[in-house]
Each structure stands twice: as structure tokens, then as C-alpha cells.
N, C-alpha and C. Protein backbone atom coordinates (compact mmCIF):
# COMPACT_ATOMS: atom_id res chain seq x y z
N UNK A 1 0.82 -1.19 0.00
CA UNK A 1 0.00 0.00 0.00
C UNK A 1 0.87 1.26 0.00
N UNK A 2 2.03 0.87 0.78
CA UNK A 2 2.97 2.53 0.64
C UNK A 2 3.51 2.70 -0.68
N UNK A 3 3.72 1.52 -1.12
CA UNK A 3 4.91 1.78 -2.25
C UNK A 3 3.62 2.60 -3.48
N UNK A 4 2.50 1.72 -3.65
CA UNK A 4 1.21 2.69 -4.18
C UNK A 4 0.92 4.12 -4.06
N UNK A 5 0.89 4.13 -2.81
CA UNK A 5 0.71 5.95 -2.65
C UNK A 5 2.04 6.63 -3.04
N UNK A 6 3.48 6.44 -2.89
CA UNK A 6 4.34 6.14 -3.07
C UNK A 6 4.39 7.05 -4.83
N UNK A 7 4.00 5.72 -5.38
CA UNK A 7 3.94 5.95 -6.60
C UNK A 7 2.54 7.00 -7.40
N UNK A 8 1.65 7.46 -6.62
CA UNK A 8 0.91 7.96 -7.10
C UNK A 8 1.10 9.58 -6.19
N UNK A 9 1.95 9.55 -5.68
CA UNK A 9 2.50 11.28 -5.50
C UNK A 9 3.63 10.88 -6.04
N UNK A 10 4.50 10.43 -7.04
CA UNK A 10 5.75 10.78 -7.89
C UNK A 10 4.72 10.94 -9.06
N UNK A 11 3.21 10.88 -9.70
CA UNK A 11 2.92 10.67 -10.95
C UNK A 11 2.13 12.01 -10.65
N UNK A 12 1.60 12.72 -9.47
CA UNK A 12 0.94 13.63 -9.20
C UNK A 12 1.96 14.93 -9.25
N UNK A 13 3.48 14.63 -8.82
CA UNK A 13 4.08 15.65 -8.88
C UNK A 13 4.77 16.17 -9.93
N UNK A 14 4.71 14.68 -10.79
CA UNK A 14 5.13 15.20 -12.27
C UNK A 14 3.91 15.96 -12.91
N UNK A 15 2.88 16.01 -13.18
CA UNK A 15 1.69 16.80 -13.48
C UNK A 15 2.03 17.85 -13.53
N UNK A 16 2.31 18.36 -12.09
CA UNK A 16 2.18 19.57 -11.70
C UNK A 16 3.46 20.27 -12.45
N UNK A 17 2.93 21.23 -12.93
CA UNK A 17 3.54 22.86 -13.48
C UNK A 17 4.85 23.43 -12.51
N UNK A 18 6.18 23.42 -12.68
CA UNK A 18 6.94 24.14 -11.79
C UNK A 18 6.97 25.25 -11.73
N UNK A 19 6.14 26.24 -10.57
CA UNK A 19 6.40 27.53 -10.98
C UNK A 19 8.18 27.96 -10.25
N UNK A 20 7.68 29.43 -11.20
CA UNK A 20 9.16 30.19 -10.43
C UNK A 20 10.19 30.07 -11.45
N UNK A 21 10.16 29.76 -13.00
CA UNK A 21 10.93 29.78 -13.76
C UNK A 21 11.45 30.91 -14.02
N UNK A 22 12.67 31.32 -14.02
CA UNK A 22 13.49 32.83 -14.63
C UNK A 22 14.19 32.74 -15.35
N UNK A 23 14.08 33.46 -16.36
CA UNK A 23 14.89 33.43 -18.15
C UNK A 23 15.51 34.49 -17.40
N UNK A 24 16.88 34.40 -17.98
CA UNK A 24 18.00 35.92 -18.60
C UNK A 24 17.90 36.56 -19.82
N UNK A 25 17.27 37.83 -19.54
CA UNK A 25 17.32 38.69 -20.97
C UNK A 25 18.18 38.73 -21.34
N UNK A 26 17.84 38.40 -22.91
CA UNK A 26 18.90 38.57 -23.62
C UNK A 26 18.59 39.68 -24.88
N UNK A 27 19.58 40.39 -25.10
CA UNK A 27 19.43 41.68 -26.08
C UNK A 27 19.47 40.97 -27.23
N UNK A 28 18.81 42.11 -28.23
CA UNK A 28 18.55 41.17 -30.14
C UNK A 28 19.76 40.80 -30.45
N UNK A 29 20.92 41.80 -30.11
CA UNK A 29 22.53 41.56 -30.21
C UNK A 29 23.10 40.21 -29.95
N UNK A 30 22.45 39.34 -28.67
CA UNK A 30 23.21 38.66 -27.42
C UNK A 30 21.94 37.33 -28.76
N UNK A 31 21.17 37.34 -28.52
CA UNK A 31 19.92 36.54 -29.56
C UNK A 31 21.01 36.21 -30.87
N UNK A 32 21.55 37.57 -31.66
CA UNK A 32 21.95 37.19 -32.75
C UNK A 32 23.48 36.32 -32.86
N UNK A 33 24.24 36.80 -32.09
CA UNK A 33 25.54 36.49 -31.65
C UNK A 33 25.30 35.10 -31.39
N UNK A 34 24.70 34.32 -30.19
CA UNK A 34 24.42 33.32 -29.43
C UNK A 34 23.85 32.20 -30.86
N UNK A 35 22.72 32.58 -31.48
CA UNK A 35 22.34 31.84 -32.34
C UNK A 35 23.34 31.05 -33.14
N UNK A 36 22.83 29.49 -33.20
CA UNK A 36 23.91 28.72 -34.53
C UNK A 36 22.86 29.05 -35.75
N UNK A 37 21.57 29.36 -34.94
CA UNK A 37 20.68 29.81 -36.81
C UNK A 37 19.97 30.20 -36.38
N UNK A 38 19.38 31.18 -37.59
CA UNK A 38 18.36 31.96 -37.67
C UNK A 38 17.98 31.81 -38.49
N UNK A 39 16.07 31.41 -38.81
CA UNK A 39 15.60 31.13 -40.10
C UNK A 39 13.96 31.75 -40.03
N UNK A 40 13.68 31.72 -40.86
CA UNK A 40 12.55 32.15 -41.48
C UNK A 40 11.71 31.40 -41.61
N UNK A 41 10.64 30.64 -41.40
CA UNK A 41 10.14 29.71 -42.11
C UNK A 41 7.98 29.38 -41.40
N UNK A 42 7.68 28.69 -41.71
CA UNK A 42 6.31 28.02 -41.21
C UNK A 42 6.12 26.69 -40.45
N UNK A 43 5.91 27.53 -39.55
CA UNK A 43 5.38 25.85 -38.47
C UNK A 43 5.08 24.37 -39.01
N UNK A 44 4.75 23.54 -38.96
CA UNK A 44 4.43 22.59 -39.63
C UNK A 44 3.52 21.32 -38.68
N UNK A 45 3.94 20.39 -38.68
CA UNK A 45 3.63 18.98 -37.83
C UNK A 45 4.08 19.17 -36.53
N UNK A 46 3.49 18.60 -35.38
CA UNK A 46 4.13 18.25 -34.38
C UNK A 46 4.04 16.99 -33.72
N UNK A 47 4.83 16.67 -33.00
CA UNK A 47 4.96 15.04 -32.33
C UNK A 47 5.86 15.25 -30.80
N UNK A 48 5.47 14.78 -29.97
CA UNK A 48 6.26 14.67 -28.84
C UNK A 48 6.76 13.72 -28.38
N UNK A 49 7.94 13.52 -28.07
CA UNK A 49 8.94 12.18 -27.06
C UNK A 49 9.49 12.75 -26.16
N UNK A 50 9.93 11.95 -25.07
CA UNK A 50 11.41 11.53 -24.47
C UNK A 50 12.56 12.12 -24.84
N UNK A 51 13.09 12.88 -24.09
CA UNK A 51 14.21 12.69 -24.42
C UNK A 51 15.11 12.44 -23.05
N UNK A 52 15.37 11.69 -22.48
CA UNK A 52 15.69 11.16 -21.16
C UNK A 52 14.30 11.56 -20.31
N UNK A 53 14.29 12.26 -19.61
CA UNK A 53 12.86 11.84 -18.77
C UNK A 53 12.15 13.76 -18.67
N UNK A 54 12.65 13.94 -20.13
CA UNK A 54 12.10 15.65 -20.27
C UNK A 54 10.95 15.01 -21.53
N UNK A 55 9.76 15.68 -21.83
CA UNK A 55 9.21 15.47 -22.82
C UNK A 55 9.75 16.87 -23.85
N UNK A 56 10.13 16.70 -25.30
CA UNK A 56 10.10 17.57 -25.96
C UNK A 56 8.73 17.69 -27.14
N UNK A 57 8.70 19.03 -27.19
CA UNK A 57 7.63 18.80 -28.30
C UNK A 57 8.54 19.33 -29.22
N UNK A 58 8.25 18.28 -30.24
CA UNK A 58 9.05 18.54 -31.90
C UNK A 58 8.21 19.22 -32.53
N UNK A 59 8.78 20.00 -33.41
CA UNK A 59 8.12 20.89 -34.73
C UNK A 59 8.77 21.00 -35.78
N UNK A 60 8.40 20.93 -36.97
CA UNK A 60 9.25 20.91 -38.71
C UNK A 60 8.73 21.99 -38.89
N UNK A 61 9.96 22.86 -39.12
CA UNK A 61 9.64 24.47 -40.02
C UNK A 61 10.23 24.08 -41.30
N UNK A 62 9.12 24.30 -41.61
CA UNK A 62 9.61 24.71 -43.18
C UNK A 62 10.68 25.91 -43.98
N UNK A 63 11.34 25.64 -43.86
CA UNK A 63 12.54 27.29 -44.05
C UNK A 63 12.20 27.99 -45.16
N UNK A 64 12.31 29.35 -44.94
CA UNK A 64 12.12 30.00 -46.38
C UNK A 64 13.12 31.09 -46.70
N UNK A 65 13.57 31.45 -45.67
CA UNK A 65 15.01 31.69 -45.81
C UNK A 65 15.79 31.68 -44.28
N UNK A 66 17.20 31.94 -44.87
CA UNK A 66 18.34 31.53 -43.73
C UNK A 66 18.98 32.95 -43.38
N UNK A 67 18.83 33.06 -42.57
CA UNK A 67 19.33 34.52 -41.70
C UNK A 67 20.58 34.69 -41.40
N UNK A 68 20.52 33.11 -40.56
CA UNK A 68 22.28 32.97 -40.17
C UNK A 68 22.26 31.27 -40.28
N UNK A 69 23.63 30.88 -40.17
CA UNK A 69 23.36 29.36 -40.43
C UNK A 69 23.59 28.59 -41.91
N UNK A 70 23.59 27.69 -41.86
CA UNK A 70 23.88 26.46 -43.22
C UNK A 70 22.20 26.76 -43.76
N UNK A 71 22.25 26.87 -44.68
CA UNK A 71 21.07 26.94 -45.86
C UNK A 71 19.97 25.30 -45.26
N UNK A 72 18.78 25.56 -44.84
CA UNK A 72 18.48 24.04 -44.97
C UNK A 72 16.93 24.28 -45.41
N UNK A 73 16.23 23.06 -46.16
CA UNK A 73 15.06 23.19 -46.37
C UNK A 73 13.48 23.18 -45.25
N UNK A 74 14.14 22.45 -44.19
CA UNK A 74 13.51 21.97 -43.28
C UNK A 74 13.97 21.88 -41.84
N UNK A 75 13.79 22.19 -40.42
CA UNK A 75 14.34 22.14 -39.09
C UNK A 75 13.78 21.88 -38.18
N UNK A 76 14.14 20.47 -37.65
CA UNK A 76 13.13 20.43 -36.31
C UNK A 76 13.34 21.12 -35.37
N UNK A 77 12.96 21.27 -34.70
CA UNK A 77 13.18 22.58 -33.23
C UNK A 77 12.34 21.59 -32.39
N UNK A 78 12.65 21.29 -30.82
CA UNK A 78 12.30 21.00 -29.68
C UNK A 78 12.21 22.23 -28.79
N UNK A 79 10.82 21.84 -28.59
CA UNK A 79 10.53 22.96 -27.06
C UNK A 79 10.04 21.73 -26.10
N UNK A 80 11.05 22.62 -25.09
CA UNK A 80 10.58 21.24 -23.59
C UNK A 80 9.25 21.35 -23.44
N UNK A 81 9.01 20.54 -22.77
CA UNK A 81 7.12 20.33 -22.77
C UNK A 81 6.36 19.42 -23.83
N UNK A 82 5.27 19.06 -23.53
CA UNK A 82 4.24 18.56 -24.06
C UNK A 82 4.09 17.25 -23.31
N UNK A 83 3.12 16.70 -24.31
CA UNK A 83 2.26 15.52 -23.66
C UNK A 83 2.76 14.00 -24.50
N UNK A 84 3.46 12.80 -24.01
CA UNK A 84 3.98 11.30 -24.18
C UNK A 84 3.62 10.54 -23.05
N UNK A 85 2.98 9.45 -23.73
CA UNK A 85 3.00 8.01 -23.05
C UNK A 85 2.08 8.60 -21.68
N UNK A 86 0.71 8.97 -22.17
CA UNK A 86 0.15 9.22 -21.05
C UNK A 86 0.17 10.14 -19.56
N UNK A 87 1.70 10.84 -20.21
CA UNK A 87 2.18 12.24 -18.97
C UNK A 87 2.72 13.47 -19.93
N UNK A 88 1.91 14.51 -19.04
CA UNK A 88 2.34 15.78 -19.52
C UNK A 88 3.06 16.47 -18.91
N UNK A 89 3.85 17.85 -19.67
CA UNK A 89 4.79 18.15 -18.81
C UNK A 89 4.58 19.72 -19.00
N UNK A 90 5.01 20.67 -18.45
CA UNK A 90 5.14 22.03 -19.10
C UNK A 90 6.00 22.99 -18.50
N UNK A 91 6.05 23.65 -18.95
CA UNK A 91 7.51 24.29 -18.94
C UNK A 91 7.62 25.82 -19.28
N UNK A 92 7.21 26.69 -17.63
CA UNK A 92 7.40 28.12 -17.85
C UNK A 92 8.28 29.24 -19.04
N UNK A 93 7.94 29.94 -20.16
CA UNK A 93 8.53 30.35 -21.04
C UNK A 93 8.82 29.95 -21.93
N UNK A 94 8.32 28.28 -22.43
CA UNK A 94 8.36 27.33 -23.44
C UNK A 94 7.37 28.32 -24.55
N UNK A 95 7.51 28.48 -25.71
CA UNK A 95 6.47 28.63 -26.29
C UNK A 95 6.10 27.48 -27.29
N UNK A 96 4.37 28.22 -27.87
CA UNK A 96 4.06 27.35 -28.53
C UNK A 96 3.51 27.61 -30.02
N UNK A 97 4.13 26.80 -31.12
CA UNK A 97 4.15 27.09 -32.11
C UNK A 97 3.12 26.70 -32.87
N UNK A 98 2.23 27.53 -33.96
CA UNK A 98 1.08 27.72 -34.03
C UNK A 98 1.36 27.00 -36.23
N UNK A 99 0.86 25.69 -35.88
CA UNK A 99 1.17 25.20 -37.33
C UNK A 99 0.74 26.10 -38.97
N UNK A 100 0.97 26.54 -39.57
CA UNK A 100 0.90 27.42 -41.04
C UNK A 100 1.05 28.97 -40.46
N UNK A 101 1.64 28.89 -39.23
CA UNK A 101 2.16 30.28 -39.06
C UNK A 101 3.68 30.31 -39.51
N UNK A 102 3.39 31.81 -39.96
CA UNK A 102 5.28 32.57 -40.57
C UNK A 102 6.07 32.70 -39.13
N UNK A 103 7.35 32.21 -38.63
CA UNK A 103 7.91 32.82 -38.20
C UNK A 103 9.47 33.09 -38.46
N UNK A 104 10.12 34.30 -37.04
CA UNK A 104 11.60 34.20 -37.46
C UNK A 104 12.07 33.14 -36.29
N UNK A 105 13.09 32.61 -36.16
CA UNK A 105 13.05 32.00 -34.78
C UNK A 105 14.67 32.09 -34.50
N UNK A 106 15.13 32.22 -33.80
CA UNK A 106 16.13 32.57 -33.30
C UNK A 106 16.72 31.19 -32.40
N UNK A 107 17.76 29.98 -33.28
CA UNK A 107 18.01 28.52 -33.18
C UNK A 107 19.31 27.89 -32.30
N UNK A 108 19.49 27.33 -31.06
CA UNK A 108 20.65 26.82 -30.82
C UNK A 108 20.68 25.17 -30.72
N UNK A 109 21.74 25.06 -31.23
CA UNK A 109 21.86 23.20 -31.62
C UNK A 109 22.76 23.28 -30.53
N UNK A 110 22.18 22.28 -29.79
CA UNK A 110 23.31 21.52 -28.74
C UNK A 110 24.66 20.33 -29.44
N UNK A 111 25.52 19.68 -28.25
CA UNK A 111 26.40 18.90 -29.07
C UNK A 111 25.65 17.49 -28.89
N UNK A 112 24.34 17.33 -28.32
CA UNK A 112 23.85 16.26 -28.77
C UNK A 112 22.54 16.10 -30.14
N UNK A 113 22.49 17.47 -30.47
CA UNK A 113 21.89 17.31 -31.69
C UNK A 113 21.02 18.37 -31.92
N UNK A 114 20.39 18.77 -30.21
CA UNK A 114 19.07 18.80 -29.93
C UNK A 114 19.00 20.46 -30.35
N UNK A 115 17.52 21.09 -31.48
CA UNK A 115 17.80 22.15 -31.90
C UNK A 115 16.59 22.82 -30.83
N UNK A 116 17.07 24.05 -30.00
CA UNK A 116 15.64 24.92 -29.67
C UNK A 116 15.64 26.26 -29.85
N UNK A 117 14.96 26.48 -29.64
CA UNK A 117 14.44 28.35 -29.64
C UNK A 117 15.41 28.95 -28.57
N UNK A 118 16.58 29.92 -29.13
CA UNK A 118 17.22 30.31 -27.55
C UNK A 118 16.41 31.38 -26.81
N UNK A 119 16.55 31.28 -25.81
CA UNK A 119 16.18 31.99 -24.71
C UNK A 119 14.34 31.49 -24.51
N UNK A 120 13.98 30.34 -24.95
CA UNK A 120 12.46 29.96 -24.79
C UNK A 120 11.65 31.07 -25.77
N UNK A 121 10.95 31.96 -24.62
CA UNK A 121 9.84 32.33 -25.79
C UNK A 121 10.51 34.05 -26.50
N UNK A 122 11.69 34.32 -25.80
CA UNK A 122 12.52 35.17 -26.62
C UNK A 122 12.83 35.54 -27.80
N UNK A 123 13.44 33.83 -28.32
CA UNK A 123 13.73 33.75 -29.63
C UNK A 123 12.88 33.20 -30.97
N UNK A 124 11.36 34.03 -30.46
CA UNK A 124 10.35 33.14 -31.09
C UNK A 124 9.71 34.42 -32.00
N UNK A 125 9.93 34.69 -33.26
CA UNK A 125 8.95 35.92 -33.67
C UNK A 125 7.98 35.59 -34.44
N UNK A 126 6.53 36.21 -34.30
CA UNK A 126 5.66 35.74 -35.80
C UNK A 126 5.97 37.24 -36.37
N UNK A 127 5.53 36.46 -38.11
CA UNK A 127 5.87 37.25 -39.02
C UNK A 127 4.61 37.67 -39.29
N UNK A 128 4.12 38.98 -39.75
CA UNK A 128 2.92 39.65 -40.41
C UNK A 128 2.74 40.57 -41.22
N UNK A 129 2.18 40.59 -41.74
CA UNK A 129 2.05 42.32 -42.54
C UNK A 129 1.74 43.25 -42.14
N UNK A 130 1.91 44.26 -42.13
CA UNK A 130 1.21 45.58 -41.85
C UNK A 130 0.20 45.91 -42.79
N UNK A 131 -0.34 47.40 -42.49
CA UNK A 131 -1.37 47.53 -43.36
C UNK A 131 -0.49 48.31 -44.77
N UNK A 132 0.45 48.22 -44.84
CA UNK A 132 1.59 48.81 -45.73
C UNK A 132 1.72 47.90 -46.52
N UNK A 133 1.83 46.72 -46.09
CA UNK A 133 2.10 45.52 -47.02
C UNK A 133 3.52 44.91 -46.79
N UNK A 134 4.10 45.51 -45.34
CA UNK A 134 5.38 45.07 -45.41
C UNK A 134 5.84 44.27 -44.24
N UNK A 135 6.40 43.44 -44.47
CA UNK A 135 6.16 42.09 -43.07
C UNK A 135 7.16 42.65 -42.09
N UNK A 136 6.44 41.92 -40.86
CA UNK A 136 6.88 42.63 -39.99
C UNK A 136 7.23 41.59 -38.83
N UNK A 137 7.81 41.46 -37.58
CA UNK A 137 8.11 40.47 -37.29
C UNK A 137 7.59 41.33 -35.29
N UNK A 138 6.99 40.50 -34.80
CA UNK A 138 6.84 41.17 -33.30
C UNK A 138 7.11 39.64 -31.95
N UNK A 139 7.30 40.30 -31.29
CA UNK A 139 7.56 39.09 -29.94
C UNK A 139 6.72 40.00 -28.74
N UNK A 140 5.73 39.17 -28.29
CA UNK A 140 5.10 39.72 -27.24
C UNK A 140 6.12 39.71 -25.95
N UNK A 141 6.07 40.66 -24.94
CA UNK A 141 6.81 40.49 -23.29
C UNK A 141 6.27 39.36 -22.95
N UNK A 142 7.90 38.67 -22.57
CA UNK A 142 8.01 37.30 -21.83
C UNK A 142 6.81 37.23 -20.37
N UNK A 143 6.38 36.43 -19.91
CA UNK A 143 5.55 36.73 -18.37
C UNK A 143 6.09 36.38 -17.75
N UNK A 144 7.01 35.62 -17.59
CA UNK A 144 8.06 35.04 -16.35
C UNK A 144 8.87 35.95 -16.23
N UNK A 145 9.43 35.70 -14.89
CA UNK A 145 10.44 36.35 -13.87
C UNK A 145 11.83 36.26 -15.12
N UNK A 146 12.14 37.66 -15.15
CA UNK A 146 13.26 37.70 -16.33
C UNK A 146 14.44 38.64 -15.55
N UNK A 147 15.74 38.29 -15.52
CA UNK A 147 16.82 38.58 -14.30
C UNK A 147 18.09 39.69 -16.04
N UNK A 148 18.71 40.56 -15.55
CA UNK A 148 19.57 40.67 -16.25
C UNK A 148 21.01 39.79 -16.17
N UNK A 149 21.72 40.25 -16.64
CA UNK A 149 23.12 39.42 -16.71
C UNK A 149 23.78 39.42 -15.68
N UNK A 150 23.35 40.61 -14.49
CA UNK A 150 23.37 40.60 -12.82
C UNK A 150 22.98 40.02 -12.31
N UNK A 151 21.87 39.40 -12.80
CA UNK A 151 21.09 38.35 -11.66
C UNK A 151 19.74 38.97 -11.49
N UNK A 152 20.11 41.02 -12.07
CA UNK A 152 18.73 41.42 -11.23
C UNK A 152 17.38 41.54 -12.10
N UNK A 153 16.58 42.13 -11.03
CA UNK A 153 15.22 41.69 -12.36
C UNK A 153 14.81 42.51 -12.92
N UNK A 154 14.53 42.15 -14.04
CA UNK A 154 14.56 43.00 -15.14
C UNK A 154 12.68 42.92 -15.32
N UNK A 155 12.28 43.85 -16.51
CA UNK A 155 10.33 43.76 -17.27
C UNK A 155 10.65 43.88 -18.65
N UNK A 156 10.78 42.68 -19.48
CA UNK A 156 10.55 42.89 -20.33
C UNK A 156 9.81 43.41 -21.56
N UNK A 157 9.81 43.86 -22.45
CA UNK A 157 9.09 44.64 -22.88
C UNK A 157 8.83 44.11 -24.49
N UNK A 158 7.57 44.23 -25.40
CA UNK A 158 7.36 43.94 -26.51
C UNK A 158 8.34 44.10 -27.67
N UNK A 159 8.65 43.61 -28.59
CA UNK A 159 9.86 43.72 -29.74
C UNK A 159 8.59 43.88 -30.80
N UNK A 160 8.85 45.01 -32.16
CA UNK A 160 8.60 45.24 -33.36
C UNK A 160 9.27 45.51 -34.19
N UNK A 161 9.22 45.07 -35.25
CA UNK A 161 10.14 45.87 -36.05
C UNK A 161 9.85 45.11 -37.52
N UNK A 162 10.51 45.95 -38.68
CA UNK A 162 10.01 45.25 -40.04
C UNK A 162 11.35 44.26 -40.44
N UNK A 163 10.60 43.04 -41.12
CA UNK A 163 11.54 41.73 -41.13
C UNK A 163 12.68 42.65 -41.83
N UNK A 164 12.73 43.59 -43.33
CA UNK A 164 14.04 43.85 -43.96
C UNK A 164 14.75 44.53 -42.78
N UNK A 165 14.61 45.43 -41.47
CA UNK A 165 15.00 45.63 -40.68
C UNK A 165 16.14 44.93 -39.54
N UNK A 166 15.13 43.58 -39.23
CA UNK A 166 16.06 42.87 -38.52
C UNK A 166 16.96 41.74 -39.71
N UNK A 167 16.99 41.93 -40.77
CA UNK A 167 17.57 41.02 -41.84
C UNK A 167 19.24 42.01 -41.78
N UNK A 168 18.72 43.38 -41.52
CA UNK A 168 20.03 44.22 -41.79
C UNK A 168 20.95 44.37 -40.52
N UNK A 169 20.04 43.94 -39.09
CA UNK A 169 20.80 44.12 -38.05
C UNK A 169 21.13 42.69 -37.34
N UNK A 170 21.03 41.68 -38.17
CA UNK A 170 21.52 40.44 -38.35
C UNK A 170 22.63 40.37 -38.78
N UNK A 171 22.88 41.04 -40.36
CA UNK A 171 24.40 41.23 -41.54
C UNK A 171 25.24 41.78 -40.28
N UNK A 172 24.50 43.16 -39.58
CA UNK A 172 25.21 44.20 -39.41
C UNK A 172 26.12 43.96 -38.09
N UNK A 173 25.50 43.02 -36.86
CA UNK A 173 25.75 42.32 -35.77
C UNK A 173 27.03 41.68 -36.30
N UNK A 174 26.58 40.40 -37.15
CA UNK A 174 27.30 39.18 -37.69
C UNK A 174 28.39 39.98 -38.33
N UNK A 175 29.00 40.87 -39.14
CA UNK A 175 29.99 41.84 -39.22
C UNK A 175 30.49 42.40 -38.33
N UNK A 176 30.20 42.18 -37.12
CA UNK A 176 30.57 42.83 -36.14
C UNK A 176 31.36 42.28 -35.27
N UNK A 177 31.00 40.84 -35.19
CA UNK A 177 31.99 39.43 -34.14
C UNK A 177 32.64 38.66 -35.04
N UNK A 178 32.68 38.99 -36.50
CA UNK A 178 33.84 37.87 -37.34
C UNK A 178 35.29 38.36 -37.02
């Protein structure tokens, strides 16, 4: 009977949501620098696994162009979280990617393979038009506890700007640390 209850508060506490997550802001600079890629592209399929005892949710963007990075047609990206084998998981500042949406996404590949969004929902932009006709790329303020490079806490604040914009302060960055 103990080892039961036992086991049904380790399956109750995985459920549960960890609050109290805190991202480090990171500037578009520190985003562009940090990135192994930056791409352009549309959400696609998703599927979730394992990956040791984290669930990731996978997503295929379709690329439509390459910002920074090796040219590729297609990229999975993992965001921690989602739902496998009957347990869900979630994960403060994870975002979530919305399938036949445009975005920019801002990419780090680990040395075991694994590709995500840096800084969680930081490095996540949708793309849109204006009423101009000229696409535009925005990131809503993070809601979690966000610390500067001090430790201290910072409020993040909304990002806009037009995609040929951040295409030029991408070149202009990346000219800047070669």
C-alpha cells in the first residue's frame, strides 16, 4: 500500500507545473551572436517524445530563408514540454508554435543534436504584414520572472520591427563578431 501511494504522489508531482521559472534577458545583439541559426520559415507537424525523462515537443519548419546558419530546407526545433506516453509536462517560457504560421526563430543546436528556440519564448517571432504591405516580425513580453546578466530583475518589454530591418541588423551584428 505505501509503495502505491508512493507511486501515485511521484505521478501527481510530475503533473504539476513548476512555478518560479526565470529566463535571462537577452538583447537582439546577445539573440543574434548566441544563435547557430536563424531562419525564417512556417510551423508545420508536431509530435512529442522523451528525451531522457524531459518530454520535448518537436516541430518541422519549413525554411524560407536563412538569416544565419547552413542553408536548410527543413528544421526540427524541440521545445521542452508537451504531452507522451500518457504524462504531460510544461515548462514556464516554453512557447508554442502555431502550425501554417510565418515565423523568425532565433536557433541553438546543442552537441547532442538537440535544436531549440534560444532563450524559450525570446527567440520566437511571428511574421505579419502591416497595413503597408510590409512584413513585420513582433515578440510579445516574456511573463516570467526575467533577471539581467546581474542576476537582477529586469520587465521585459514587446519587440517590433520590419523583417528587412532585422535582416540588416543580423548582416550588421554578424559583421561585427567575425
Amino acid at each position: 500500500m505505501q509503495r502505491v501511494f508512493k507511486f501515485g504522489f511521484l505521478v501527481a508531482a510530475l503533473l504539476v507545473p513548476l512555478p518560479g521559472s526565470t529566463l535571462q534577458q537577452l538583447s537582439m545583439n546577445d539573440m543574434i551572436r548566441l544563435s547557430t541559426a536563424i531562419v525564417h520559415g512556417k510551423a508545420q507537424q508536431t509530435v512529442s517524445s522523451y528525451s531522457g525523462s524531459i518530454i520535448y515537443t518537436h516541430y518541422k519548419v519549413q525554411v524560407s530563408e536563412t538569416l544565419k546558419g547552413s542553408a536548410s530546407s527543413q528544421v526540427d526545433i524541440a521545445v521542452p514540454g508537451g504531452a507522451a506516453s500518457h504524462f504531460q509536462q510544461t515548462f514556464a517560457g516554453a512557447p508554442n508554435l502555431t502550425p501554417g504560421q510565418d515565423y523568425v526563430l532565433f536557433l541553438w543546436t546543442s552537441k547532442s543534436g538537440l535544436t531549440q528556440i534560444i532563450g524559450l519564448s525570446q527567440g520566437l517571432f511571428v511574421v505579419s504584414t502591416n497595413s503597408a504591405g510590409q512584413l513585420v516580425v513582433t515578440r510579445g513580453p516574456a511573463s516570467e520572472l526575467m533577471v539581467n546578466a546581474s542576476g537582477q530583475p529586469v520587465n521585459d518589454s514587446a519587440t517590433q520591427m520590419p523583417l528587412s530591418n532585422l535582416r540588416s541588423l543580423i548582416q550588421t551584428t554578424l559583421r561585427g563578431t567575425k
